[in-house]
Structure formats: structure tokens, C-alpha cells
PDB file of N, CA and C in Angstrom:
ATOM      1  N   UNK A   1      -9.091  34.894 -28.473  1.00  0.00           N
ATOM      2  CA  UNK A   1      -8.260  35.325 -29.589  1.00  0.00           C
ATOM      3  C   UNK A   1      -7.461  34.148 -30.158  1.00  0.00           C
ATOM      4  N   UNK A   2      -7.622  34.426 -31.535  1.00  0.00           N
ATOM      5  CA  UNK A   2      -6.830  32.981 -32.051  1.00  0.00           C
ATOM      6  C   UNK A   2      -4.905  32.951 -31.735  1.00  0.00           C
ATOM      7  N   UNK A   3      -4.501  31.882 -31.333  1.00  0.00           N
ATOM      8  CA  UNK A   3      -3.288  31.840 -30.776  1.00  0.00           C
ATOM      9  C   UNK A   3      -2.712  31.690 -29.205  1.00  0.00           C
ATOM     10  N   UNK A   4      -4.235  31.754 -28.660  1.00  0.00           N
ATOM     11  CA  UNK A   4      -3.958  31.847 -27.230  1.00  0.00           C
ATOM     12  C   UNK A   4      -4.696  30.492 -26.449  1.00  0.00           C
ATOM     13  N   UNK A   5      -4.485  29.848 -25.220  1.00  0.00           N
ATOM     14  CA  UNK A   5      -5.122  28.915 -24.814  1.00  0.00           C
ATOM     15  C   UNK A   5      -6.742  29.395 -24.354  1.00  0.00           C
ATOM     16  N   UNK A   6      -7.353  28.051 -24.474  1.00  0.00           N
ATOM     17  CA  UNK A   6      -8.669  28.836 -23.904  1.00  0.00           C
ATOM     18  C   UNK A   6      -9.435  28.348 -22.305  1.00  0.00           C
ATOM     19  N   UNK A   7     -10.040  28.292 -21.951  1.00  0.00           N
ATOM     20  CA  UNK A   7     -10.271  28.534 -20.393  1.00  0.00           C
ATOM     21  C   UNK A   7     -11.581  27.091 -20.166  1.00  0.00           C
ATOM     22  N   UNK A   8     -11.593  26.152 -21.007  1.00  0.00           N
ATOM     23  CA  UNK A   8     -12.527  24.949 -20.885  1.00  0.00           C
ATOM     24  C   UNK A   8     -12.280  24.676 -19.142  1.00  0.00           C
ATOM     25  N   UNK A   9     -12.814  24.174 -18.348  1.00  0.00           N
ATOM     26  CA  UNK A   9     -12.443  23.561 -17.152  1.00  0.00           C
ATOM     27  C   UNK A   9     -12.508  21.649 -17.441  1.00  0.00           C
ATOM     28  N   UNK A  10     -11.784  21.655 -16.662  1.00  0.00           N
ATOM     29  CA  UNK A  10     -10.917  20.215 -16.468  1.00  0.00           C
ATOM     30  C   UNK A  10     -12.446  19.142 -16.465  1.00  0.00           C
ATOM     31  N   UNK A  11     -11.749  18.050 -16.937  1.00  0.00           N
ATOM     32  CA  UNK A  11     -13.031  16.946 -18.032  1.00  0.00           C
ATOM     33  C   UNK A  11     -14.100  17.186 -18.625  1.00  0.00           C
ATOM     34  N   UNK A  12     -14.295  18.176 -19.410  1.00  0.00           N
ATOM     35  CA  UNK A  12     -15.020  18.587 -19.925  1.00  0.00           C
ATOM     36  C   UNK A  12     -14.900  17.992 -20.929  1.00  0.00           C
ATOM     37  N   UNK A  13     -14.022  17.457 -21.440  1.00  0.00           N
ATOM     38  CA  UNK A  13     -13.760  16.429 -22.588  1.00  0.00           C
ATOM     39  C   UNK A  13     -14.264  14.929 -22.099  1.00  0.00           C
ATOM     40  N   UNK A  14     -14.369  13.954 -22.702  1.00  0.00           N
ATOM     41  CA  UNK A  14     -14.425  12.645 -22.119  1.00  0.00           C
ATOM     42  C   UNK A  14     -14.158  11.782 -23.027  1.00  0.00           C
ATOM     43  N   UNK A  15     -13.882  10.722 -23.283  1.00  0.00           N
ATOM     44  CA  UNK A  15     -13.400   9.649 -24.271  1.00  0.00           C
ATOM     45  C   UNK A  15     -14.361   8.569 -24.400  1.00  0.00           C
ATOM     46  N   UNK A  16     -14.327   7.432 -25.109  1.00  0.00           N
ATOM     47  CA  UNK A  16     -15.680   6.674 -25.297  1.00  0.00           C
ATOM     48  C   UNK A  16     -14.745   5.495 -23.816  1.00  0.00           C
ATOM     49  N   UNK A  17     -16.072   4.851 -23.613  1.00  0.00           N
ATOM     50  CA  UNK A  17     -15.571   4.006 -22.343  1.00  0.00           C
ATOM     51  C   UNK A  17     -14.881   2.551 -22.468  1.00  0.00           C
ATOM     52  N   UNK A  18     -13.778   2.494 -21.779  1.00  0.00           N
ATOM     53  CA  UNK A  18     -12.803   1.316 -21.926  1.00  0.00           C
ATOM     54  C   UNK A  18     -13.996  -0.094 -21.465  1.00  0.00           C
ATOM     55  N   UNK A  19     -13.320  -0.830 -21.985  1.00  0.00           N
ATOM     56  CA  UNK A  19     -14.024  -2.279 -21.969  1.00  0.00           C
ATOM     57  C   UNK A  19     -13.369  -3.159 -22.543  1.00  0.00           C
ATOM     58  N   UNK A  20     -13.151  -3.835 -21.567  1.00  0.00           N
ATOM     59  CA  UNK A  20     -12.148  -5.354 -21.346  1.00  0.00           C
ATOM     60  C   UNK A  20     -12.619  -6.244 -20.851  1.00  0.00           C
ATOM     61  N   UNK A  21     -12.926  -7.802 -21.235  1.00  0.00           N
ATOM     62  CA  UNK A  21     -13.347  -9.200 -20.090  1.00  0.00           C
ATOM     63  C   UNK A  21     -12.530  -9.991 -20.727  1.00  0.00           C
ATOM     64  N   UNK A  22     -11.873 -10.614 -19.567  1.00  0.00           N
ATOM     65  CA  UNK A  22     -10.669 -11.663 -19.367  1.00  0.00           C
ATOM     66  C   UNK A  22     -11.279 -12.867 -18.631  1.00  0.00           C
ATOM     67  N   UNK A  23     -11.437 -13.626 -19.275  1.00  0.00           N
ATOM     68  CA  UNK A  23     -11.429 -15.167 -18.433  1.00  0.00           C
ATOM     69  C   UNK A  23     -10.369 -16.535 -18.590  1.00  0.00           C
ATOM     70  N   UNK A  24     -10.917 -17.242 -17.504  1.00  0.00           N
ATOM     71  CA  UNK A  24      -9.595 -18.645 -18.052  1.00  0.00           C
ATOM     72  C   UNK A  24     -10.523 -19.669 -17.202  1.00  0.00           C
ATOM     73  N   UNK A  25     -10.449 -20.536 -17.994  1.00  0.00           N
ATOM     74  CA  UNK A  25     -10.641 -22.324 -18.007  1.00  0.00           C
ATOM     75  C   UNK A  25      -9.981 -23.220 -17.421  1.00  0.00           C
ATOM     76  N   UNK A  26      -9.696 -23.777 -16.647  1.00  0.00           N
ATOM     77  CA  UNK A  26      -8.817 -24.851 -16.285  1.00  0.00           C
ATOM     78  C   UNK A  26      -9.247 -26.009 -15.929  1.00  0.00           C
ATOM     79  N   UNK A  27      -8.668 -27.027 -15.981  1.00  0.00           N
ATOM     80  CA  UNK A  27      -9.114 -28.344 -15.870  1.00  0.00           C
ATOM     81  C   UNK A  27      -7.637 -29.239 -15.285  1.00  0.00           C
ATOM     82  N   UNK A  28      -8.025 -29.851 -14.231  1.00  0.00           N
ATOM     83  CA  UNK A  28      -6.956 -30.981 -13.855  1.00  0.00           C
ATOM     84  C   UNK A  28      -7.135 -32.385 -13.839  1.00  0.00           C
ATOM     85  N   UNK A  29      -6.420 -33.195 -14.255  1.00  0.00           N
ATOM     86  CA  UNK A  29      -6.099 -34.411 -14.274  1.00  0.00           C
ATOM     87  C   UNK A  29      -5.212 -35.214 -13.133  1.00  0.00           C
ATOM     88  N   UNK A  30      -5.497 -36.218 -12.582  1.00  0.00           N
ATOM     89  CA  UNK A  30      -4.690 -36.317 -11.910  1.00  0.00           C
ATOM     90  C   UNK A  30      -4.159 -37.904 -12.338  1.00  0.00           C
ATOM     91  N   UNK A  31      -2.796 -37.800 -12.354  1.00  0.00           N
ATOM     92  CA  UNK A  31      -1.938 -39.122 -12.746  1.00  0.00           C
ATOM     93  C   UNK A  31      -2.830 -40.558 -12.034  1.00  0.00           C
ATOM     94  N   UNK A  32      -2.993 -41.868 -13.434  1.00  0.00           N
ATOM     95  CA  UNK A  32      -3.277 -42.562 -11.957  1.00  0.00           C
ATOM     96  C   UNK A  32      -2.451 -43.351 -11.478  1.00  0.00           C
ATOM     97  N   UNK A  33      -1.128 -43.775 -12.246  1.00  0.00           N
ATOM     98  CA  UNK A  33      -0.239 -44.297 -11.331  1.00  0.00           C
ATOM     99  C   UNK A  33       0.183 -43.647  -9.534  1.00  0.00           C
ATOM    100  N   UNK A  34      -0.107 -42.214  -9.544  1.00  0.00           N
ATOM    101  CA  UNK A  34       0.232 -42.002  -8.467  1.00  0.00           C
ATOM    102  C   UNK A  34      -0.745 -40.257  -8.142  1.00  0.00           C
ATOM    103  N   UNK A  35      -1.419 -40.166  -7.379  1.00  0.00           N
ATOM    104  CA  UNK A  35      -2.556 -39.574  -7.168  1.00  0.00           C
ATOM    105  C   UNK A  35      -2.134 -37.431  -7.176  1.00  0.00           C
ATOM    106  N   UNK A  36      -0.929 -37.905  -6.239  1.00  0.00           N
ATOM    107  CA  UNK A  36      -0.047 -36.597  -6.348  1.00  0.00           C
ATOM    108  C   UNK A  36       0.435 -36.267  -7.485  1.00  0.00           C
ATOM    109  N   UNK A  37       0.708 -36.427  -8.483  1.00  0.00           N
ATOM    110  CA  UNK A  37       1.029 -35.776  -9.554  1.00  0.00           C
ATOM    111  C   UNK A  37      -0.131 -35.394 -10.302  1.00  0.00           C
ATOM    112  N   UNK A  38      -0.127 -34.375 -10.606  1.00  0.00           N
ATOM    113  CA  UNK A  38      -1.246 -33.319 -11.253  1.00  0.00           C
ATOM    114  C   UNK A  38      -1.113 -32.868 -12.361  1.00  0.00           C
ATOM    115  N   UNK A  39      -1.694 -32.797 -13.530  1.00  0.00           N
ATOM    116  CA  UNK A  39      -1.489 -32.149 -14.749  1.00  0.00           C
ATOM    117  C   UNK A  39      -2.553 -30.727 -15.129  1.00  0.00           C
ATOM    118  N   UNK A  40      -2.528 -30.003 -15.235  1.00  0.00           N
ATOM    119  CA  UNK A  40      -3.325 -28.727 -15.410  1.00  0.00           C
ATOM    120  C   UNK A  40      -3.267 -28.426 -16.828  1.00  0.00           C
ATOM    121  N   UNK A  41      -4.326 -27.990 -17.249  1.00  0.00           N
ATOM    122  CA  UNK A  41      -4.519 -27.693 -18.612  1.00  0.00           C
ATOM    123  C   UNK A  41      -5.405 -25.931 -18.584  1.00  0.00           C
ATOM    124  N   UNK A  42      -4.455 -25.234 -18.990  1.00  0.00           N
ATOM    125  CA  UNK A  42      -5.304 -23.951 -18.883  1.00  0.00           C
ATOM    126  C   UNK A  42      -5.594 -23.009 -20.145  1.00  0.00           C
ATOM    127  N   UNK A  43      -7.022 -22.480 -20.380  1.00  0.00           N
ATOM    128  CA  UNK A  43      -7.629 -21.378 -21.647  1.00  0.00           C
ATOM    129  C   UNK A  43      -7.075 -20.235 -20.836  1.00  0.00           C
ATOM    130  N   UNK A  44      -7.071 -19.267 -21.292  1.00  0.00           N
ATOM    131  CA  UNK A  44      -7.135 -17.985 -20.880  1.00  0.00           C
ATOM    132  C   UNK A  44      -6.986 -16.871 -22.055  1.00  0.00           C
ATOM    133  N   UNK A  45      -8.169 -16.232 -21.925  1.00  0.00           N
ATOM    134  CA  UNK A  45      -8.714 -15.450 -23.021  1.00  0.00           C
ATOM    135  C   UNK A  45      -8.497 -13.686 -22.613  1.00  0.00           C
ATOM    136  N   UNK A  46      -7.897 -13.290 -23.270  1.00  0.00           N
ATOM    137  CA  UNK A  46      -7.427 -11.742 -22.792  1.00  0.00           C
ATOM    138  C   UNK A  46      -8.254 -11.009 -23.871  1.00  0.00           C
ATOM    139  N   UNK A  47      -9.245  -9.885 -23.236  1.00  0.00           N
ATOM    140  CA  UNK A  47     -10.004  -9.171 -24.447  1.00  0.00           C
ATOM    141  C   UNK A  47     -11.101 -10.276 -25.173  1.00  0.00           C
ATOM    142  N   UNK A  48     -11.700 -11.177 -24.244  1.00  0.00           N
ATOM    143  CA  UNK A  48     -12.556 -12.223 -25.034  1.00  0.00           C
ATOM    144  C   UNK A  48     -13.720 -11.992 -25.793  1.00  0.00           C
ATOM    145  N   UNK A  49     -14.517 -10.834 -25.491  1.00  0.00           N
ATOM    146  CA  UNK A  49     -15.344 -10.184 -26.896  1.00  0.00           C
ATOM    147  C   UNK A  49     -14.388  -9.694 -27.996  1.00  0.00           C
ATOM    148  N   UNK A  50     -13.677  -9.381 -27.943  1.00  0.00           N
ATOM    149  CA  UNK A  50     -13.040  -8.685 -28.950  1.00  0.00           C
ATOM    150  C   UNK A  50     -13.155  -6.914 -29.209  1.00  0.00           C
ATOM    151  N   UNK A  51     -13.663  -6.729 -27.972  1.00  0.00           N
ATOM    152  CA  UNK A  51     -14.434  -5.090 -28.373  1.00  0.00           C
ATOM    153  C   UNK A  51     -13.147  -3.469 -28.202  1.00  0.00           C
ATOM    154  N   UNK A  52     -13.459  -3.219 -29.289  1.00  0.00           N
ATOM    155  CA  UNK A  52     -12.642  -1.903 -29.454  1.00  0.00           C
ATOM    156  C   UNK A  52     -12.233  -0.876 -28.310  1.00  0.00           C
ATOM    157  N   UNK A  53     -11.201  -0.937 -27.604  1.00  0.00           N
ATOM    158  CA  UNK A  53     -11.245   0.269 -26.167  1.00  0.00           C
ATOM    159  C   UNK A  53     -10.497   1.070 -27.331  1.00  0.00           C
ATOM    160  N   UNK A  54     -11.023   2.377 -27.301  1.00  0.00           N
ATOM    161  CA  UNK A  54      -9.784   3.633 -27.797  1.00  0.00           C
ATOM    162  C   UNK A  54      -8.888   4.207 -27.226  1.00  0.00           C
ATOM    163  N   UNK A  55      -8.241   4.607 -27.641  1.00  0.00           N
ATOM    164  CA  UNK A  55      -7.239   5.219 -26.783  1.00  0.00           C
ATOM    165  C   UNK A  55      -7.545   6.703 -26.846  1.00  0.00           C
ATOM    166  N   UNK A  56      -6.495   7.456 -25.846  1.00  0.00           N
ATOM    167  CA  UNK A  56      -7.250   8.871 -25.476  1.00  0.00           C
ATOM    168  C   UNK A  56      -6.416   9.578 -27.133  1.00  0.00           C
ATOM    169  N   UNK A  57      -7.243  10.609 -27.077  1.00  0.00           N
ATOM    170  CA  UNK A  57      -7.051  11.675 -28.091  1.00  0.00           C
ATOM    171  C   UNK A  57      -5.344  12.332 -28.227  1.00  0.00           C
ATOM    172  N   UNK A  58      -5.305  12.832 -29.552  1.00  0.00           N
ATOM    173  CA  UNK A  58      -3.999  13.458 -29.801  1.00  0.00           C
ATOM    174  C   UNK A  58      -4.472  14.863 -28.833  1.00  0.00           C
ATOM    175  N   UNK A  59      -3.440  14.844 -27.562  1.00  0.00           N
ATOM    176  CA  UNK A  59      -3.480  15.992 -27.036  1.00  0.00           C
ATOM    177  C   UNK A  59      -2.681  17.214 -27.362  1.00  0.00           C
ATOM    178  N   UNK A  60      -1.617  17.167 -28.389  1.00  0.00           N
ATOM    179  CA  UNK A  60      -0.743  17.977 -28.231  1.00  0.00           C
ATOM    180  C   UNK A  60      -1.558  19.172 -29.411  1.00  0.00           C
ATOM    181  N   UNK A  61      -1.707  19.738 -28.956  1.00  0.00           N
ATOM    182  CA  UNK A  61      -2.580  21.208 -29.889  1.00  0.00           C
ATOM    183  C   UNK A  61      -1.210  21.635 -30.775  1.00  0.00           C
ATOM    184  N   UNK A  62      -0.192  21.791 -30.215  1.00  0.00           N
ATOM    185  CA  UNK A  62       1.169  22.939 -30.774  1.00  0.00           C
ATOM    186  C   UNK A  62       1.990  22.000 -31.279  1.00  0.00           C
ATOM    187  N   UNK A  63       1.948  20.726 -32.164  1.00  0.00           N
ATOM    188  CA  UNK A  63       3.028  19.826 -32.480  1.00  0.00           C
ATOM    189  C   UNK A  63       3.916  20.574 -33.631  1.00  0.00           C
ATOM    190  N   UNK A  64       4.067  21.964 -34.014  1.00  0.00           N
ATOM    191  CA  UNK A  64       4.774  22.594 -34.910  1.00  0.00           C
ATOM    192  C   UNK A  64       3.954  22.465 -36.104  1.00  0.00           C
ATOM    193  N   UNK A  65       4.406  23.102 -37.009  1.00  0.00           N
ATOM    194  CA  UNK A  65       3.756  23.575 -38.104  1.00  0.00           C
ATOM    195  C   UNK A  65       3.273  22.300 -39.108  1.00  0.00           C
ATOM    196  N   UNK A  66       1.607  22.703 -38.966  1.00  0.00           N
ATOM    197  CA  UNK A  66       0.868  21.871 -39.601  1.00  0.00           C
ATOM    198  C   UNK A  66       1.330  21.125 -41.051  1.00  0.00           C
ATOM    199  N   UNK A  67       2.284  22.266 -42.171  1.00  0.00           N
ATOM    200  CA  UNK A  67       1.917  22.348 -43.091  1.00  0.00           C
ATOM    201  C   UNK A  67       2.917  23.736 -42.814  1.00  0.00           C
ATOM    202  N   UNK A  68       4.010  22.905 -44.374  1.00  0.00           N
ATOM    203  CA  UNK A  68       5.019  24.209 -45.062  1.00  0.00           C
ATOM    204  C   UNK A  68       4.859  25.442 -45.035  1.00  0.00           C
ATOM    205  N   UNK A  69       5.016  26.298 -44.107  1.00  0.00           N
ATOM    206  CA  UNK A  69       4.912  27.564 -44.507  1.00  0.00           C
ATOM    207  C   UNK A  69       3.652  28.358 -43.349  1.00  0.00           C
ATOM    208  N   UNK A  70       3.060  27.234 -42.615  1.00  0.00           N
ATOM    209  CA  UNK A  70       1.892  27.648 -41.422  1.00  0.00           C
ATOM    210  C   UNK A  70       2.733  28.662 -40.465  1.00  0.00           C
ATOM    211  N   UNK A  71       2.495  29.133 -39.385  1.00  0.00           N
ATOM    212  CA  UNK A  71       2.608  29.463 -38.872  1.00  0.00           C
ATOM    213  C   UNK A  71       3.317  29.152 -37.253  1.00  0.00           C
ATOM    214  N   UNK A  72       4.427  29.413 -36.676  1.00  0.00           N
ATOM    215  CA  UNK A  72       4.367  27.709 -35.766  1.00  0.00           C
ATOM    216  C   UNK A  72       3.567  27.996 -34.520  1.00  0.00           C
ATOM    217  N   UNK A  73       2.655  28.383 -34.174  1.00  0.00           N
ATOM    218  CA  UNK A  73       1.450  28.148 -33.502  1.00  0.00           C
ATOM    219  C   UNK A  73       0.236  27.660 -34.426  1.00  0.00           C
ATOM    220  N   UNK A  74       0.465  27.066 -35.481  1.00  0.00           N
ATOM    221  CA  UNK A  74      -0.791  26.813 -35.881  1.00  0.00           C
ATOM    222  C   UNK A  74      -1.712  26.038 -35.424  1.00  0.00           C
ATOM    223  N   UNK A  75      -2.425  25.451 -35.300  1.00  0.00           N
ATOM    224  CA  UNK A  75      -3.476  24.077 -34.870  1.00  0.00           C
ATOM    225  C   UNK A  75      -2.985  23.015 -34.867  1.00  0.00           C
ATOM    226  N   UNK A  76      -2.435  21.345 -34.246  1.00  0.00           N
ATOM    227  CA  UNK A  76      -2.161  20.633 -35.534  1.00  0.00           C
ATOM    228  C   UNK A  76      -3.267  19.887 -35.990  1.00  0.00           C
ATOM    229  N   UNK A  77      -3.042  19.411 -37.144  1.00  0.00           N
ATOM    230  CA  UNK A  77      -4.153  19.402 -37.829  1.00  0.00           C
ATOM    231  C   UNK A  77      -4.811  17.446 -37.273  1.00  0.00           C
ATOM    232  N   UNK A  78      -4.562  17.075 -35.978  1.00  0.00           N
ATOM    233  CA  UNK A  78      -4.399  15.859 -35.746  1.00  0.00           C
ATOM    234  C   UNK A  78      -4.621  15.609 -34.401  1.00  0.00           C
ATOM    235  N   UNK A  79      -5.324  17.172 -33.503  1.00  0.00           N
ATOM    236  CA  UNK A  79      -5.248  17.752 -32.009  1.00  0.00           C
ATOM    237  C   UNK A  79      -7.119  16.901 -31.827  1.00  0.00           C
ATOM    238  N   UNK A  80      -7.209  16.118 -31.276  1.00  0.00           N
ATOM    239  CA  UNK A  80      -8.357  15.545 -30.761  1.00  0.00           C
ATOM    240  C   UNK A  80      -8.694  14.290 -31.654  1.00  0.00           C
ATOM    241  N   UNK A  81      -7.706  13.927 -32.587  1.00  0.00           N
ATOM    242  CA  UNK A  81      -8.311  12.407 -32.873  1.00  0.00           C
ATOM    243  C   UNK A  81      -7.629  11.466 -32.014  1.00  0.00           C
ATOM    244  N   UNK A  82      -9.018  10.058 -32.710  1.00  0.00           N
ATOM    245  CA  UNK A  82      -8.157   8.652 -31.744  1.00  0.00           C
ATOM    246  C   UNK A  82      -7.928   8.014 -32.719  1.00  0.00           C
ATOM    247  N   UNK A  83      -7.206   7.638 -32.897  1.00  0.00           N
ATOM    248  CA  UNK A  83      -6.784   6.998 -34.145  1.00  0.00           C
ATOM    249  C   UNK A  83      -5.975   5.497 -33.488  1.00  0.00           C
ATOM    250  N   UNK A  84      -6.061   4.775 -32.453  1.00  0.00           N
ATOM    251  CA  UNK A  84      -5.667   4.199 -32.154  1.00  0.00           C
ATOM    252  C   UNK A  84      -6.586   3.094 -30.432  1.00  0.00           C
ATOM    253  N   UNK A  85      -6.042   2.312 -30.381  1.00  0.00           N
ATOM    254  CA  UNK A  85      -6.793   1.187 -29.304  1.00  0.00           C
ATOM    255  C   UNK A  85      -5.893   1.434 -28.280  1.00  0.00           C
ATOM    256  N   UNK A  86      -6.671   1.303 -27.107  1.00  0.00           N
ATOM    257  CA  UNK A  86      -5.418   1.569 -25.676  1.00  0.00           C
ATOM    258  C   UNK A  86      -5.187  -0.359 -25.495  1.00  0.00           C
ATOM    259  N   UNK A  87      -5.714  -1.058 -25.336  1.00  0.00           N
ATOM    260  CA  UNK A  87      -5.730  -2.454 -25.603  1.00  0.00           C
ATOM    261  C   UNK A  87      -5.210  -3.205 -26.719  1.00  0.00           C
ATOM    262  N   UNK A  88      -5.130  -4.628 -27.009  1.00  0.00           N
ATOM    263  CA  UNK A  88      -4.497  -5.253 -28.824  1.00  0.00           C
ATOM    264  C   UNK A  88      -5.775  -5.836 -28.677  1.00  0.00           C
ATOM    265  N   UNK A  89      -6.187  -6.420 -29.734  1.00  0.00           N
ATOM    266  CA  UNK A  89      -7.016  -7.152 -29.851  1.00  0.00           C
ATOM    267  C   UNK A  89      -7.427  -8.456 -29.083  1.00  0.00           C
ATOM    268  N   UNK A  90      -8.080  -9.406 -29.458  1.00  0.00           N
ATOM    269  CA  UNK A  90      -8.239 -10.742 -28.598  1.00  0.00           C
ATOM    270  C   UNK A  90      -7.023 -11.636 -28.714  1.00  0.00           C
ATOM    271  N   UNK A  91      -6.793 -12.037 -27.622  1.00  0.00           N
ATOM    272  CA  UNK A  91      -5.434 -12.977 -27.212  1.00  0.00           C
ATOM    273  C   UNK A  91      -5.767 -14.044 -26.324  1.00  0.00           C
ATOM    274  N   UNK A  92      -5.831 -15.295 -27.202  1.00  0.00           N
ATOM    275  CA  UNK A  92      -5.745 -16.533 -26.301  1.00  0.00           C
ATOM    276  C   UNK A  92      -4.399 -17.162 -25.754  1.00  0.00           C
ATOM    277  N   UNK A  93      -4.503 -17.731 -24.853  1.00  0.00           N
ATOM    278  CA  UNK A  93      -3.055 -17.903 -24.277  1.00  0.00           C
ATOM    279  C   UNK A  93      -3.594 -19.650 -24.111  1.00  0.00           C
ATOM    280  N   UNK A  94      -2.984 -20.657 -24.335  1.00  0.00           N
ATOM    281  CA  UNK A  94      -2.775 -22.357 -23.248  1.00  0.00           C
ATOM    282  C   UNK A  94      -1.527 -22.052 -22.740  1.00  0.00           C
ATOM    283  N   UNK A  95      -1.926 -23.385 -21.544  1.00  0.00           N
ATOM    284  CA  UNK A  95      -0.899 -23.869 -20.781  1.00  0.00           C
ATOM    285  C   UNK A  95      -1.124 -25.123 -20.575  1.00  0.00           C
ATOM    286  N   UNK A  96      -0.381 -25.541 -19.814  1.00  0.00           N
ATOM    287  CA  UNK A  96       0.104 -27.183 -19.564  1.00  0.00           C
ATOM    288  C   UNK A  96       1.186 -27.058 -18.428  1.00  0.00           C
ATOM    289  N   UNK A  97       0.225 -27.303 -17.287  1.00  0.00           N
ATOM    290  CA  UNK A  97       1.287 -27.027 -15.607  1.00  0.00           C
ATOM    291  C   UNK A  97       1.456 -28.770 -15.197  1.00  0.00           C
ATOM    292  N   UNK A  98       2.553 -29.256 -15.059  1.00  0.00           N
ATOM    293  CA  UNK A  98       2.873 -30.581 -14.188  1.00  0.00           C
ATOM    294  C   UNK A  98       3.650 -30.625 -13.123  1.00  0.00           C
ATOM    295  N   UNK A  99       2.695 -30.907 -12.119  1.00  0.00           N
ATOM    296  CA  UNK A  99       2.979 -30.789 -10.882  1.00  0.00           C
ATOM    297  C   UNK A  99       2.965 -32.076 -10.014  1.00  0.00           C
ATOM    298  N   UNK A 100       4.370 -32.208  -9.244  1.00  0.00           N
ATOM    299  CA  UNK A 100       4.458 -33.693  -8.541  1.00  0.00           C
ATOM    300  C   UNK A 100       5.213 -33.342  -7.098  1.00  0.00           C
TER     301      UNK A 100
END
């Protein structure tokens, strides 16, 4: 009946699948006046394809009335989209570690 919850069992829903690869580069130098001092130079790539993870769906079914004058159990009109990334996009990070 319209207005009432309905009886789906649990994950019956599913979302598209997260996907993330992170790597990092590093490279050391070492001083040659004096062998112990170390310079580090580091990449590190967060999200390095660049690929879209979504984020989970608008769960809230009852966010109040869709629309002036609805009903306040109506639908909202916004209950199962993704409209958004659970991740940001690609992020490179350097560094520069000196160590003695």
C-alpha cells in the first residue's frame, strides 16, 4: 500500500564498485661531503587512474515534502540517486625529506 515501508531484504540493493590505486616513487641521494646525510625525494599519487568511485545513494525516502503542497509522506523525489564521488579526484602530493 502506498505510504507504508516495503519488505525488500537487506542488500538487495548494491552500488557500482569502489576503485582506488595509490602509489609513490622515491628516490635518495646521499650527500657526498658526508655519506650520512640523506636527501629523499618523494611522488605520491592518490587516486592515480583518476577513476570515478560513487558514493552510496540518497537513502532518505521521507526527506519531507517533495514539492508545495505534497503530502508529507510523499516520495522524495531524490530517494536512490548518486549524485556524488565517495573519493576527490586525482591528487599528487611531493616531498623533500633531509635526513642527517
Amino acid at each position: 500500500p502506498a505510504g507504508t515501508f516495503g519488505n525488500v531484504g537487506r542488500n538487495a540493493l548494491t552500488t557500482p564498485h569502489f576503485q582506488s590505486i595509490d602509489f609513490a616513487l622515491h628516490k635518495q641521494f646521499h650527500m657526498p661531503h658526508n655519506e650520512q646525510h640523506v636527501v629523499q625525494f618523494r611522488l605520491e599519487a592518490f587516486n592515480a587512474l583518476n577513476h570515478p568511485s560513487w558514493d552510496r545513494p540518497q537513502a532518505n525516502i521521507l526527506a519531507g515534502a517533495p514539492f508545495p503542497g505534497a503530502p508529507p509522506n510523499a516520495a522524495h523525489q531524490g530517494f536512490g540517486v548518486i549524485s556524488n564521488t565517495a573519493i576527490p579526484m586525482r591528487q599528487l602530493q611531493l616531498a623533500l625529506k633531509y635526513s642527517f
